[in-house]
C-alpha atoms as a PDB file:
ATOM      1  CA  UNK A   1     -45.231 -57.028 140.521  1.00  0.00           C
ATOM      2  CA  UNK A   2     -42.748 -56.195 143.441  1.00  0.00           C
ATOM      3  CA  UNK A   3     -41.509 -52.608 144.082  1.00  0.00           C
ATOM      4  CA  UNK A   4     -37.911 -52.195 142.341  1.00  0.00           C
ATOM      5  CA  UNK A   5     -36.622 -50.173 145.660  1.00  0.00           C
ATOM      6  CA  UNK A   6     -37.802 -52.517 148.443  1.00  0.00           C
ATOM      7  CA  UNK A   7     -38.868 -56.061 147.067  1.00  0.00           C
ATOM      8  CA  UNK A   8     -42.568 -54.893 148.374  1.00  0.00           C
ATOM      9  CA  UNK A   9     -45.426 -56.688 146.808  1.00  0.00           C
ATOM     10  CA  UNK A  10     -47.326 -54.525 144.893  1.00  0.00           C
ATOM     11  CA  UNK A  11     -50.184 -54.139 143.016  1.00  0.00           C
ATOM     12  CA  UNK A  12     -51.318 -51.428 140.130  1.00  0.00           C
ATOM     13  CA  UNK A  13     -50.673 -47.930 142.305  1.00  0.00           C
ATOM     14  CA  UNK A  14     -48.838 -45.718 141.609  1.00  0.00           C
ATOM     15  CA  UNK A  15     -46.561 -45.533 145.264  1.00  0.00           C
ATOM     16  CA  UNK A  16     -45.418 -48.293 147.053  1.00  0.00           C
ATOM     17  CA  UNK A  17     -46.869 -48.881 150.211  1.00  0.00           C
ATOM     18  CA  UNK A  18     -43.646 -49.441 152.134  1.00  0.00           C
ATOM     19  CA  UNK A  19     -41.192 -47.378 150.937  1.00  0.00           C
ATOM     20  CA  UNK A  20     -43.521 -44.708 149.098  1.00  0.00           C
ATOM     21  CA  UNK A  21     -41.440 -44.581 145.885  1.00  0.00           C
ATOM     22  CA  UNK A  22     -43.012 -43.610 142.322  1.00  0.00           C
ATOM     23  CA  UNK A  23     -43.912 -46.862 140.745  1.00  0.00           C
ATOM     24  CA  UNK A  24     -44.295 -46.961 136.688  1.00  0.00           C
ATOM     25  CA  UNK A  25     -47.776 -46.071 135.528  1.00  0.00           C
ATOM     26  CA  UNK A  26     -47.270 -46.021 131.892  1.00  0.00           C
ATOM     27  CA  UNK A  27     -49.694 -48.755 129.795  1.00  0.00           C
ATOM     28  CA  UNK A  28     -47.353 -49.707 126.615  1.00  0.00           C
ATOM     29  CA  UNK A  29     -47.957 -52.591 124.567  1.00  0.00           C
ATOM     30  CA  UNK A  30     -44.813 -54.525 123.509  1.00  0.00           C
ATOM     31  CA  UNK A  31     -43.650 -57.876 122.480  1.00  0.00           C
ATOM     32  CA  UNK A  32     -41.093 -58.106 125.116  1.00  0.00           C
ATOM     33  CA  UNK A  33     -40.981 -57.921 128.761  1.00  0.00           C
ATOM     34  CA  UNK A  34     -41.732 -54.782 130.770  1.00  0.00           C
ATOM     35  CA  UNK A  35     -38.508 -53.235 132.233  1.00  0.00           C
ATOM     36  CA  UNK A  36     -38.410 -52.178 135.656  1.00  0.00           C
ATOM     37  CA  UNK A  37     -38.327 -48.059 137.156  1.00  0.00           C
ATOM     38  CA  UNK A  38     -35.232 -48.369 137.965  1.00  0.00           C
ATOM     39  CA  UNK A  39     -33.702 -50.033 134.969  1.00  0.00           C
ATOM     40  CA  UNK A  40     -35.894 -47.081 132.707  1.00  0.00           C
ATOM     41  CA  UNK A  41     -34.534 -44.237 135.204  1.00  0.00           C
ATOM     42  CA  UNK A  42     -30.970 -45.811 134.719  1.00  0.00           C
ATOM     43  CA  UNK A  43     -30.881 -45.780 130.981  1.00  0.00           C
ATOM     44  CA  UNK A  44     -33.201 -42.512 130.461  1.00  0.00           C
ATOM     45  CA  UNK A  45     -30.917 -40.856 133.055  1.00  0.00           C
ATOM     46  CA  UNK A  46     -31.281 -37.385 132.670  1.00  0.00           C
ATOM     47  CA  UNK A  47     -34.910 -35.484 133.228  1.00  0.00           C
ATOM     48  CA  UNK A  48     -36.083 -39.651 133.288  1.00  0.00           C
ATOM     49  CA  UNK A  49     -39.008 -38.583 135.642  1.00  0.00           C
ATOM     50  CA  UNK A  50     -40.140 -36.258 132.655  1.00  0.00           C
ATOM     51  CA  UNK A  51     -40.327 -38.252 130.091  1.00  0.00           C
ATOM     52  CA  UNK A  52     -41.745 -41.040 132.450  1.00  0.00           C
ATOM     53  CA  UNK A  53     -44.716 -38.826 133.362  1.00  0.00           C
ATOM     54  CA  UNK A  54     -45.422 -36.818 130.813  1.00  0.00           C
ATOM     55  CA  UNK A  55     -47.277 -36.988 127.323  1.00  0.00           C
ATOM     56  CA  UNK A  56     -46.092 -34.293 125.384  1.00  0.00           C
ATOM     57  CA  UNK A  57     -42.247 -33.864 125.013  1.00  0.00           C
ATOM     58  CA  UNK A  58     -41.198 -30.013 124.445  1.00  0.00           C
ATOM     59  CA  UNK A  59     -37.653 -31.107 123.827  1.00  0.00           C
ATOM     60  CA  UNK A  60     -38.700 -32.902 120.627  1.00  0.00           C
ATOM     61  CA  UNK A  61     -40.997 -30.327 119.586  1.00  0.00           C
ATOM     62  CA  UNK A  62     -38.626 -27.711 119.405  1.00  0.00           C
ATOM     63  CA  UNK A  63     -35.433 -29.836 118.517  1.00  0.00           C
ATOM     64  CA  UNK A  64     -36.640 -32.302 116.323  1.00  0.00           C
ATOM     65  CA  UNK A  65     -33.545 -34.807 114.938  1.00  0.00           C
ATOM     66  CA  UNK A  66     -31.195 -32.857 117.452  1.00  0.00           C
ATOM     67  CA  UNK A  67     -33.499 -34.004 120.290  1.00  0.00           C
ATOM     68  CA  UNK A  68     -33.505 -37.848 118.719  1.00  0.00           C
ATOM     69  CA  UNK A  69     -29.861 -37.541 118.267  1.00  0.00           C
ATOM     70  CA  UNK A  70     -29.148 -36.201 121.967  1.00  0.00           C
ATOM     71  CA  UNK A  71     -31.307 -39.591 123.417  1.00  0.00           C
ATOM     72  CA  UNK A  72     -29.258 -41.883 120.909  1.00  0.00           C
ATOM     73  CA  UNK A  73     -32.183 -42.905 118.599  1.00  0.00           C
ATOM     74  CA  UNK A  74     -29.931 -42.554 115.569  1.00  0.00           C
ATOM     75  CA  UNK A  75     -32.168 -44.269 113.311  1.00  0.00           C
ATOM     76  CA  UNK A  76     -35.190 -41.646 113.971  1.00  0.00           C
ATOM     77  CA  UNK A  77     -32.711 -38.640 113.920  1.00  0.00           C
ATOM     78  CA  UNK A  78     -31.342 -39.557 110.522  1.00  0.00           C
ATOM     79  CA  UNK A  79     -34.594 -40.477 108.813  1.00  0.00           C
ATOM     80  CA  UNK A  80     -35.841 -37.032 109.317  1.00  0.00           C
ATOM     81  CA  UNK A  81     -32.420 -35.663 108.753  1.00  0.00           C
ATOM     82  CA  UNK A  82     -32.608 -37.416 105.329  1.00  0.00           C
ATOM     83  CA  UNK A  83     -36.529 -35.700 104.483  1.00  0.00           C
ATOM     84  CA  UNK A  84     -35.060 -32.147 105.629  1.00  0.00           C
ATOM     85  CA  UNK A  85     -32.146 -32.474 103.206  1.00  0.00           C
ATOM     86  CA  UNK A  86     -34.177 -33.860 100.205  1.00  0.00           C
ATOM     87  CA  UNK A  87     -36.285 -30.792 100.311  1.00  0.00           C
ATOM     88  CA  UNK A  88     -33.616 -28.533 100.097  1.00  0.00           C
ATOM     89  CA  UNK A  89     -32.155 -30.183  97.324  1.00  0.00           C
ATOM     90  CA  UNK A  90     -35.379 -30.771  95.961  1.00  0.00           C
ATOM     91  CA  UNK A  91     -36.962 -26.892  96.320  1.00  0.00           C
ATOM     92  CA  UNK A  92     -33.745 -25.786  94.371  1.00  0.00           C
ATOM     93  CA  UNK A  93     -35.047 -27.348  91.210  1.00  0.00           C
ATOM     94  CA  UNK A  94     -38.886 -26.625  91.771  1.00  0.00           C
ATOM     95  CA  UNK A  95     -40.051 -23.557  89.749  1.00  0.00           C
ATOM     96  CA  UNK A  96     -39.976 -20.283  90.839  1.00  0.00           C
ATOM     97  CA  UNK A  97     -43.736 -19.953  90.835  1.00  0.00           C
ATOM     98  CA  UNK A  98     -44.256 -22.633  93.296  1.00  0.00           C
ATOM     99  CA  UNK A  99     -41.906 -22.215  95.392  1.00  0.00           C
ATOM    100  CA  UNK A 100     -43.242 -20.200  97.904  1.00  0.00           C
ATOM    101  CA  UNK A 101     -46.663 -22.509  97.928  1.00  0.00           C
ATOM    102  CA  UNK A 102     -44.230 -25.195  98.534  1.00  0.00           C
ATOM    103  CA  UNK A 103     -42.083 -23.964 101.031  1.00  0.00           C
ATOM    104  CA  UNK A 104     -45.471 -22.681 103.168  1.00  0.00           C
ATOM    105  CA  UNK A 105     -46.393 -26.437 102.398  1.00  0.00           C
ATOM    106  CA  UNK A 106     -43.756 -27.660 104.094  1.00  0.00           C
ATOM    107  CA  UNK A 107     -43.456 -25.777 106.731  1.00  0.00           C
ATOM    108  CA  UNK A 108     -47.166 -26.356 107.700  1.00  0.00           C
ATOM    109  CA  UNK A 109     -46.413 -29.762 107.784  1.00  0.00           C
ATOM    110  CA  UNK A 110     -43.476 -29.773 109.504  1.00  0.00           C
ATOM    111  CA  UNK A 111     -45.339 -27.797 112.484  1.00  0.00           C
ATOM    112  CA  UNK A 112     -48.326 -30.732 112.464  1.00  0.00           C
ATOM    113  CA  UNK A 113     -45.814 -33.579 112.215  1.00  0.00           C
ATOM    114  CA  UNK A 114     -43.941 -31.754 115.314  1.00  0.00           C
ATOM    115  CA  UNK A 115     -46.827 -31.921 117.029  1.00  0.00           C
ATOM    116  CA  UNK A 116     -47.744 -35.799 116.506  1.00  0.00           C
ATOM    117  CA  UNK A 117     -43.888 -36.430 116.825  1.00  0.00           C
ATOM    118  CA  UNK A 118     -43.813 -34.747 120.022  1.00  0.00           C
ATOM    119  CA  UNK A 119     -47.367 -36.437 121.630  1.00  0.00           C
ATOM    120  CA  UNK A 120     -45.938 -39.467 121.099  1.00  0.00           C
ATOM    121  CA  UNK A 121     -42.161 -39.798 121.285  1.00  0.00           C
ATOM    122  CA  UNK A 122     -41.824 -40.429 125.009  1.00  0.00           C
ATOM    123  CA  UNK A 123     -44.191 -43.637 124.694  1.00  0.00           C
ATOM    124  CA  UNK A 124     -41.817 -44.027 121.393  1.00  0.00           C
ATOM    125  CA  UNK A 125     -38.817 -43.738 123.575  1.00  0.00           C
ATOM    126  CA  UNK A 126     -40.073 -45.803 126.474  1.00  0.00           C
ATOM    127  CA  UNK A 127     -40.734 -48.537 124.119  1.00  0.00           C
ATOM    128  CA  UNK A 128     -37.214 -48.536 122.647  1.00  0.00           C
ATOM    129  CA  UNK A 129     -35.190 -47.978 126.044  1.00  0.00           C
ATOM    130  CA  UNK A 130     -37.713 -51.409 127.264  1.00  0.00           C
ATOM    131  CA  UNK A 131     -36.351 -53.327 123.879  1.00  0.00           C
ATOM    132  CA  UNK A 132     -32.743 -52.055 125.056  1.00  0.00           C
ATOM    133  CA  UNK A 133     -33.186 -53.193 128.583  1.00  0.00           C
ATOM    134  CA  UNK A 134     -34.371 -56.440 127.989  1.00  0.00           C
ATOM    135  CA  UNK A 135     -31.745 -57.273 125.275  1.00  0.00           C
ATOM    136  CA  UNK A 136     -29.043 -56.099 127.506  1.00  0.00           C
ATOM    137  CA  UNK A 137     -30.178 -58.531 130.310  1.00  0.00           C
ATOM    138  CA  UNK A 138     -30.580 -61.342 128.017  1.00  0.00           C
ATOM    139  CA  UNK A 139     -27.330 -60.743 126.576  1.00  0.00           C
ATOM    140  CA  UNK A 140     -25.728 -60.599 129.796  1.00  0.00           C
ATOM    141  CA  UNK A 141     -28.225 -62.701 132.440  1.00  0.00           C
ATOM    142  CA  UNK A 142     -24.950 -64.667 133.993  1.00  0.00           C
ATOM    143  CA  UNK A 143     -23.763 -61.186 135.132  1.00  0.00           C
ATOM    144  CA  UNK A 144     -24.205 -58.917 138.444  1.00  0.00           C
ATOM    145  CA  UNK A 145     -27.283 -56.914 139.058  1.00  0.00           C
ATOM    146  CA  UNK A 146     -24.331 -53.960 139.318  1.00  0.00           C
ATOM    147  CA  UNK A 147     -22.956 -54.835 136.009  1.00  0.00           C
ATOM    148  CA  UNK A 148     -25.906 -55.347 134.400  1.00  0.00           C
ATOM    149  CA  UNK A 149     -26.695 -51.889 135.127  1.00  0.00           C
ATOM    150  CA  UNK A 150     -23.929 -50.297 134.033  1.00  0.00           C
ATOM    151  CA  UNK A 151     -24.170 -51.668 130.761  1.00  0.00           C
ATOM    152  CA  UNK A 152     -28.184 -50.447 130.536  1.00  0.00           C
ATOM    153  CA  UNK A 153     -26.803 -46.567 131.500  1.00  0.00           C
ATOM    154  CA  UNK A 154     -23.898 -46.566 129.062  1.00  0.00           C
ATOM    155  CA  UNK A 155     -26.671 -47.946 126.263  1.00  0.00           C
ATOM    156  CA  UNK A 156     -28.955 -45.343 127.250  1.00  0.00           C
ATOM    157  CA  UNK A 157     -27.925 -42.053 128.841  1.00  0.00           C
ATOM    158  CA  UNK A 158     -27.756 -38.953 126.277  1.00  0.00           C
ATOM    159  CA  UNK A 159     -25.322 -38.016 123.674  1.00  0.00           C
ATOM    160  CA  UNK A 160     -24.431 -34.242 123.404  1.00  0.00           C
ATOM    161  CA  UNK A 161     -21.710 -35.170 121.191  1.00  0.00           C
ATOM    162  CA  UNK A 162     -23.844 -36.189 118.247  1.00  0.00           C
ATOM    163  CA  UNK A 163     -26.358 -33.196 118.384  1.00  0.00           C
ATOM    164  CA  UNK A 164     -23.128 -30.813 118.160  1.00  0.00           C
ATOM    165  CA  UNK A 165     -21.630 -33.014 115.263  1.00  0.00           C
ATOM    166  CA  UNK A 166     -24.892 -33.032 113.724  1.00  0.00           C
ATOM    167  CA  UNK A 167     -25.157 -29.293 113.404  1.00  0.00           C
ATOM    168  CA  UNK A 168     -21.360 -28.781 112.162  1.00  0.00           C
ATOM    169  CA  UNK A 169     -22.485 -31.225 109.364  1.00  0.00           C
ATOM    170  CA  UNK A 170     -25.663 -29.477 108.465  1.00  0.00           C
ATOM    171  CA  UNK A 171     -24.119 -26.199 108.484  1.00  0.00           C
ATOM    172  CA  UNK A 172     -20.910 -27.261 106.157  1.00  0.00           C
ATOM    173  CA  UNK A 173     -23.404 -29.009 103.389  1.00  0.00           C
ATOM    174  CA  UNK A 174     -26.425 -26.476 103.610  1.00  0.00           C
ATOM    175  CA  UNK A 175     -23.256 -23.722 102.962  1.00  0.00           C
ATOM    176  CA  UNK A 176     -21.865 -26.178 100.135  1.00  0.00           C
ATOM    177  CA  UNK A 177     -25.377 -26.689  98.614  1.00  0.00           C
ATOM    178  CA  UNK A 178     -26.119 -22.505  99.020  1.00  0.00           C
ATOM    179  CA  UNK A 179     -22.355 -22.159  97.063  1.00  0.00           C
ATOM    180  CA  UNK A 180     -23.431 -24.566  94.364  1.00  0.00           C
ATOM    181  CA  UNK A 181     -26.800 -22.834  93.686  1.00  0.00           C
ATOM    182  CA  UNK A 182     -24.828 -19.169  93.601  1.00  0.00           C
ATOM    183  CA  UNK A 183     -21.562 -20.535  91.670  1.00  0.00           C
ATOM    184  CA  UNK A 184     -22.217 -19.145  88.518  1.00  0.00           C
ATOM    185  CA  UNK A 185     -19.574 -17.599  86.595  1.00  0.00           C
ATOM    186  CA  UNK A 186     -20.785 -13.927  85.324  1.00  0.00           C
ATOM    187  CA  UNK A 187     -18.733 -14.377  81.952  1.00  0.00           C
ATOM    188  CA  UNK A 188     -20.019 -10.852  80.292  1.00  0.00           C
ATOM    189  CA  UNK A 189     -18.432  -8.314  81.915  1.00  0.00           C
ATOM    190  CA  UNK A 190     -15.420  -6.810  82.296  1.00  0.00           C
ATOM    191  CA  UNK A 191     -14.655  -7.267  78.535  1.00  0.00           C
ATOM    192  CA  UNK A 192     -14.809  -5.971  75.251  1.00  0.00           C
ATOM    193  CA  UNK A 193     -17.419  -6.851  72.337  1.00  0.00           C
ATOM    194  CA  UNK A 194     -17.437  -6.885  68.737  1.00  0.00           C
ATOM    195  CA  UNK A 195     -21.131  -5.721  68.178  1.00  0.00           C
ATOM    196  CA  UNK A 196     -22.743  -7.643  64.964  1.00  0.00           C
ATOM    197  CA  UNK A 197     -26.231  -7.389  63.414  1.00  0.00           C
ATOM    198  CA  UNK A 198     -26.983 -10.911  63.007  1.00  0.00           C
ATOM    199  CA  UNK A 199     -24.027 -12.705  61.692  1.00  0.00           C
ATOM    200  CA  UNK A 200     -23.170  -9.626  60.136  1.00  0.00           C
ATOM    201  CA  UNK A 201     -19.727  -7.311  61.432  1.00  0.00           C
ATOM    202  CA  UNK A 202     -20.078  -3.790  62.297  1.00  0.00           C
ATOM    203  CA  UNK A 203     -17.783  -1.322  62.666  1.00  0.00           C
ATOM    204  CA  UNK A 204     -19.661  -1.332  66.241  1.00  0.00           C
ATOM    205  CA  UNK A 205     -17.883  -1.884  69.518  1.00  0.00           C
ATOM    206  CA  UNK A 206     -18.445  -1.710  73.393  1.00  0.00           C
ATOM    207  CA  UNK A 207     -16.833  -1.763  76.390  1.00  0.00           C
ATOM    208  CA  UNK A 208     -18.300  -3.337  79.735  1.00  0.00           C
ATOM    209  CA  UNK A 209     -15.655  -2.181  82.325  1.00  0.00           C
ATOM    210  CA  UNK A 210     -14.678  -3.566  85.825  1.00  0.00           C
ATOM    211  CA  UNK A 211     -15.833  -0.773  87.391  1.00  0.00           C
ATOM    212  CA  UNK A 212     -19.326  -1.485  86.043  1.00  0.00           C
ATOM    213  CA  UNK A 213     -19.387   1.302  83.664  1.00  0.00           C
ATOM    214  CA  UNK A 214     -19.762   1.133  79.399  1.00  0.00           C
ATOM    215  CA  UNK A 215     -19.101   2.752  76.670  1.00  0.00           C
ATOM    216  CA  UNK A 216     -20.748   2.173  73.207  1.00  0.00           C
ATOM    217  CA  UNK A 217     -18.868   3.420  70.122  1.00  0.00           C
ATOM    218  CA  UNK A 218     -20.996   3.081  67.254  1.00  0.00           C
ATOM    219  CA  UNK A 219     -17.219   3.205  65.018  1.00  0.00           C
ATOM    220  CA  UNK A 220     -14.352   2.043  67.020  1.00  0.00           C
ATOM    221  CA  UNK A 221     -12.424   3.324  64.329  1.00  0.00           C
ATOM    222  CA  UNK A 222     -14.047   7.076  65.655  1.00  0.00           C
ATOM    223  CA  UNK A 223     -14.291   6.941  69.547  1.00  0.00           C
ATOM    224  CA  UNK A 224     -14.333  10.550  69.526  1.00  0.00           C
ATOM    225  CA  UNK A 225     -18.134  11.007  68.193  1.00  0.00           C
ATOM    226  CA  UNK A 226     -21.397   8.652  68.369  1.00  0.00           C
ATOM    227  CA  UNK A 227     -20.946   6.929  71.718  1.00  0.00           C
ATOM    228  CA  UNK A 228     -22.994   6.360  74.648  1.00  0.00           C
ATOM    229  CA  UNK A 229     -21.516   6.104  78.089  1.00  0.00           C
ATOM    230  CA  UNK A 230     -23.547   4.841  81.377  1.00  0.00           C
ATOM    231  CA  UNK A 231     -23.267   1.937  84.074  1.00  0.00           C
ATOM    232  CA  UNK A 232     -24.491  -1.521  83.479  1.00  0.00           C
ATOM    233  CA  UNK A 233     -25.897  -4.302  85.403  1.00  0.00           C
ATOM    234  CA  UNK A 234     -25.501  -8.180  84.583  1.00  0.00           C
ATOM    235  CA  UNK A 235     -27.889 -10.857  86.026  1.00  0.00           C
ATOM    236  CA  UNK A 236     -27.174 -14.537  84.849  1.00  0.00           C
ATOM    237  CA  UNK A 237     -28.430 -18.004  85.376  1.00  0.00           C
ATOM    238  CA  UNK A 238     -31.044 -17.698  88.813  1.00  0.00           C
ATOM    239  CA  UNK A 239     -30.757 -14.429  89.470  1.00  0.00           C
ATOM    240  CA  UNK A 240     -31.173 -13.632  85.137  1.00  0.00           C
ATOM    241  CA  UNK A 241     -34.374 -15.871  85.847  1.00  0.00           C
ATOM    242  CA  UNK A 242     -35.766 -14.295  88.365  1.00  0.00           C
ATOM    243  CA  UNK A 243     -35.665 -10.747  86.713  1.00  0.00           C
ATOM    244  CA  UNK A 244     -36.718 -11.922  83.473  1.00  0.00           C
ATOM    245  CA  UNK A 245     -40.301 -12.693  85.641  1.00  0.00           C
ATOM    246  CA  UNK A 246     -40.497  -8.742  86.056  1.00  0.00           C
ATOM    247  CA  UNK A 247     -40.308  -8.275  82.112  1.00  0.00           C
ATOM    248  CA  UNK A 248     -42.513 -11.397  81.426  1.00  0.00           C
ATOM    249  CA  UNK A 249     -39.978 -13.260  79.589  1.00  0.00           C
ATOM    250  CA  UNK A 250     -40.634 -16.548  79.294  1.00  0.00           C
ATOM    251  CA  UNK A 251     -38.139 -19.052  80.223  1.00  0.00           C
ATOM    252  CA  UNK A 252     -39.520 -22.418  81.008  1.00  0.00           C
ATOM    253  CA  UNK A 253     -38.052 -23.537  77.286  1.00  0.00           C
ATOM    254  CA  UNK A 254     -33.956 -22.896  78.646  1.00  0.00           C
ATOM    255  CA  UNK A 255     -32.157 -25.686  79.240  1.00  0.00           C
ATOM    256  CA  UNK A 256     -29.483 -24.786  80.358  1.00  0.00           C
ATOM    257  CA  UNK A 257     -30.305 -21.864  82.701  1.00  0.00           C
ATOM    258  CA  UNK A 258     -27.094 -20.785  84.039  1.00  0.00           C
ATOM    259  CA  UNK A 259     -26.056 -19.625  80.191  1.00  0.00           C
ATOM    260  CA  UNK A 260     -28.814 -17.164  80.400  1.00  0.00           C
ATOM    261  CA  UNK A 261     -28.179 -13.694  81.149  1.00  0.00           C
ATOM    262  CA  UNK A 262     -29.990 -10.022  80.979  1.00  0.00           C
ATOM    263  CA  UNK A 263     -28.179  -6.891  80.387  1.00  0.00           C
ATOM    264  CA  UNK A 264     -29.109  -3.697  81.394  1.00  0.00           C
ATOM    265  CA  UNK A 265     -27.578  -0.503  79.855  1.00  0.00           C
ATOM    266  CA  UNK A 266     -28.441   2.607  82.176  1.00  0.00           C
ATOM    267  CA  UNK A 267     -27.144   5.677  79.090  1.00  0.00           C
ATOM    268  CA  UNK A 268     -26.546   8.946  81.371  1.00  0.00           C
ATOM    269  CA  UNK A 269     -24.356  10.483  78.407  1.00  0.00           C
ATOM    270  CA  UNK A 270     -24.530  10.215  74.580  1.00  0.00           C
ATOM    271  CA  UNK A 271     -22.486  11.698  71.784  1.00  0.00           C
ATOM    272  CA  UNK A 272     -24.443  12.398  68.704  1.00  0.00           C
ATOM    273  CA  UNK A 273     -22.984  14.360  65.867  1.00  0.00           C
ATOM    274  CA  UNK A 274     -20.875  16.437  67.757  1.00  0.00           C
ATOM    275  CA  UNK A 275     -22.959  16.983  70.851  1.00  0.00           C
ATOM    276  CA  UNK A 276     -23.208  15.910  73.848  1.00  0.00           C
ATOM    277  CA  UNK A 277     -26.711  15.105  75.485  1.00  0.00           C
ATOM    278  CA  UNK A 278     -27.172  14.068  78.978  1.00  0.00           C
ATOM    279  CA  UNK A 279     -29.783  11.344  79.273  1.00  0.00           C
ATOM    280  CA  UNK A 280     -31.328   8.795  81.573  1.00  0.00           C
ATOM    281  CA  UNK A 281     -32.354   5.815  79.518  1.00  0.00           C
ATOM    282  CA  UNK A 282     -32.455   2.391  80.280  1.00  0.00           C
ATOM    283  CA  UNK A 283     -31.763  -0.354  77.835  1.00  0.00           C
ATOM    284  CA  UNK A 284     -32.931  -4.057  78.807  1.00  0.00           C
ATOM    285  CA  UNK A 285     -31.568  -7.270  77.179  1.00  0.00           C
ATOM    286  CA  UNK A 286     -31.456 -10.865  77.224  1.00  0.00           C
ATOM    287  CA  UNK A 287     -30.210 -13.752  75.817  1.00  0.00           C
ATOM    288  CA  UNK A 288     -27.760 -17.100  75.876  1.00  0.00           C
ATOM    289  CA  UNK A 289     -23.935 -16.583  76.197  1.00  0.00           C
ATOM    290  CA  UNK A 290     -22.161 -19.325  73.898  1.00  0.00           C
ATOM    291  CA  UNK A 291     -18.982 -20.383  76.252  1.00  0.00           C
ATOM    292  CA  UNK A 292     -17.654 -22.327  73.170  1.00  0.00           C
ATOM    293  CA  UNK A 293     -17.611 -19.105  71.079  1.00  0.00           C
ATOM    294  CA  UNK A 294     -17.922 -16.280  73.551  1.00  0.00           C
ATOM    295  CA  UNK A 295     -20.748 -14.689  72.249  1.00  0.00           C
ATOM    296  CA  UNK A 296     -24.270 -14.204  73.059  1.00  0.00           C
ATOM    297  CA  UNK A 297     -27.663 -13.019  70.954  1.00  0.00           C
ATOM    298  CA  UNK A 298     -29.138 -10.011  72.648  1.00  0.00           C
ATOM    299  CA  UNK A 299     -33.042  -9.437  72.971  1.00  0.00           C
ATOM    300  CA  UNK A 300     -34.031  -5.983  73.573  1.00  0.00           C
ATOM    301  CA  UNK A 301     -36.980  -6.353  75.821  1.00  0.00           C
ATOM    302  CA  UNK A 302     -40.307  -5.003  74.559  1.00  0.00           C
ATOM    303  CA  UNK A 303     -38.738  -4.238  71.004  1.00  0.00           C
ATOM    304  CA  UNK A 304     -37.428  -5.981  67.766  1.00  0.00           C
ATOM    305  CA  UNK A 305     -33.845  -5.492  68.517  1.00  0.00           C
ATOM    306  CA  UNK A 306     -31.253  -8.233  68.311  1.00  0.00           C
ATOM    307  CA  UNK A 307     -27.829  -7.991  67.460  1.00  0.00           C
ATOM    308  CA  UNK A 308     -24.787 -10.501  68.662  1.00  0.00           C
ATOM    309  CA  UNK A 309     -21.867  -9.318  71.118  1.00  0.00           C
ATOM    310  CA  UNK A 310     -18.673 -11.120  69.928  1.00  0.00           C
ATOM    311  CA  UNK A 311     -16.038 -11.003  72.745  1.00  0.00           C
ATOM    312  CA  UNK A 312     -12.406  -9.455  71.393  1.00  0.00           C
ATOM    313  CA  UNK A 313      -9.379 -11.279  73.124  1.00  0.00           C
END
């Protein structure tokens, strides 16, 4: 081969005699001619002598699809942009028992495929900005040696655009998927039930206020007497599910998971007979809220309990 700087004669070494310039050293096996140093510094462009002479590439390690992105190899970038987004999809619908295994899966994984990615992306690169080359000067053989390069640095070069629009994106839809996991309408409180034993009326009544307090009338016909007054707390669909784990409720058989919902009833004060008792009693329920009828069977958790709120419009 000659020297790319001088037109020397050369042989395998790694300077040229004459002119003492770095001559290519890498071994890669292709299908298609061997581009020149100068032709793979022109479309590497920046940090070319780098990824020219080096094995492992840091930039790729650390950056991943950003990296790809940034050295315009689009179809690598979005491939791995595509796995990253199916797991986060994905983990949302993976049971809560698992998911931790999973995600330390993954991210074990994801450290070892770095790894590989990085040994062997520059050799990866080199290959593809040789493919490049040598299409661009078949494509345009009846051109100048100047033009000819110009076209192999405006196919190569780097892309800081894409990297940035790349992260905008991933930001917007990891916040949209975050919003759709969370956008569950809490449908209990602030309102006022009808309570019912079964399918049965009372003369029973309570009040879940804004301001996260309640009141329990056990005759809203007599608010006066036999009440019990506190603060409640309302978990529904994931969050419900993940606090049902701490009471061992079982809920593998819901279906639809964002109609489930636990109530908790913290009594500080109660009116019995007359007289007033402070307190500090906890009352924990569950059940499915019926959007069609605005109601919802109530489990007491750990007892035999179960009565139906009815809301009043």
């Amino acid at each position: 081969m000659n020297c790319p700087y001088c037109g020397e004669k050369t042989d395998n070494s790694e300077f040229c005699y004459k002119c003492g310039n770095r001559l290519i050293t890498h071994t890669i096996t292709t299908d298609y001619e061997l581009s020149d140093t100068k032709e793979l510094e022109t479309y590497i462009d920046k940090n070319s002598s780098k990824i020219l002479n080096r094995r492992f590439s840091i930039p790729s390690f650390f950056f991943g699809s950003l990296y790809y992105l940034y050295r315009k190899m689009y179809f690598l970038a979005i491939f791995f942009i595509t796995l990253s987004f199916a797991y986060s999809i994905g983990i949302y619908y993976i049971p809560e028992d698992y998911k931790l295994y999973i995600s330390l899966i993954y991210l074990v994984f994801s450290i070892l495929f770095n790894i590989v990615i990085a040994i062997k992306f520059n050799s990866i690169y080199i290959n593809h900005a040789n493919k490049s080359i040598n299409k661009i000067k078949n494509r345009y053989k009846d051109k100048s040696r100047f033009e000819v390069m110009e076209r192999i640095k405006y196919s190569g070069s780097t892309n800081l655009l894409a990297p940035a629009l790349a992260i905008l994106i991933i930001g917007l839809l990891n916040t949209y998927i975050i919003y759709k996991q969370n956008d569950v309408v809490d449908n209990l409180s602030n309102a006022k039930y009808k309570v019912a034993e079964g399918y049965r009326e009372t003369d029973a009544e309570i009040e879940l206020n804004e301001d996260s307090s309640f009141i329990w009338y056990s005759n809203k016909n007599n608010k006066e007497d036999n009440f019990f007054v506190g603060k409640y707390q309302v978990y529904v669909g994931r969050n419900a599910i993940n606090e049902a784990k701490r009471y061992k409720l079982s809920t593998d058989r819901i279906q639809d998971k964002n109609s489930y919902y636990i109530l908790k009833l913290n009594i500080n004060r109660q009116s019995v007979n007359g007289e007033i008792i402070n307190t500090n009693t906890t009352l924990i329920y569950y059940g499915l809220y019926d959007n069609k009828y605005h109601t919802i069977d109530l489990n007491r958790v750990g007892m035999s309990d179960y009565f139906r709120l009815v809301k009043v419009k």
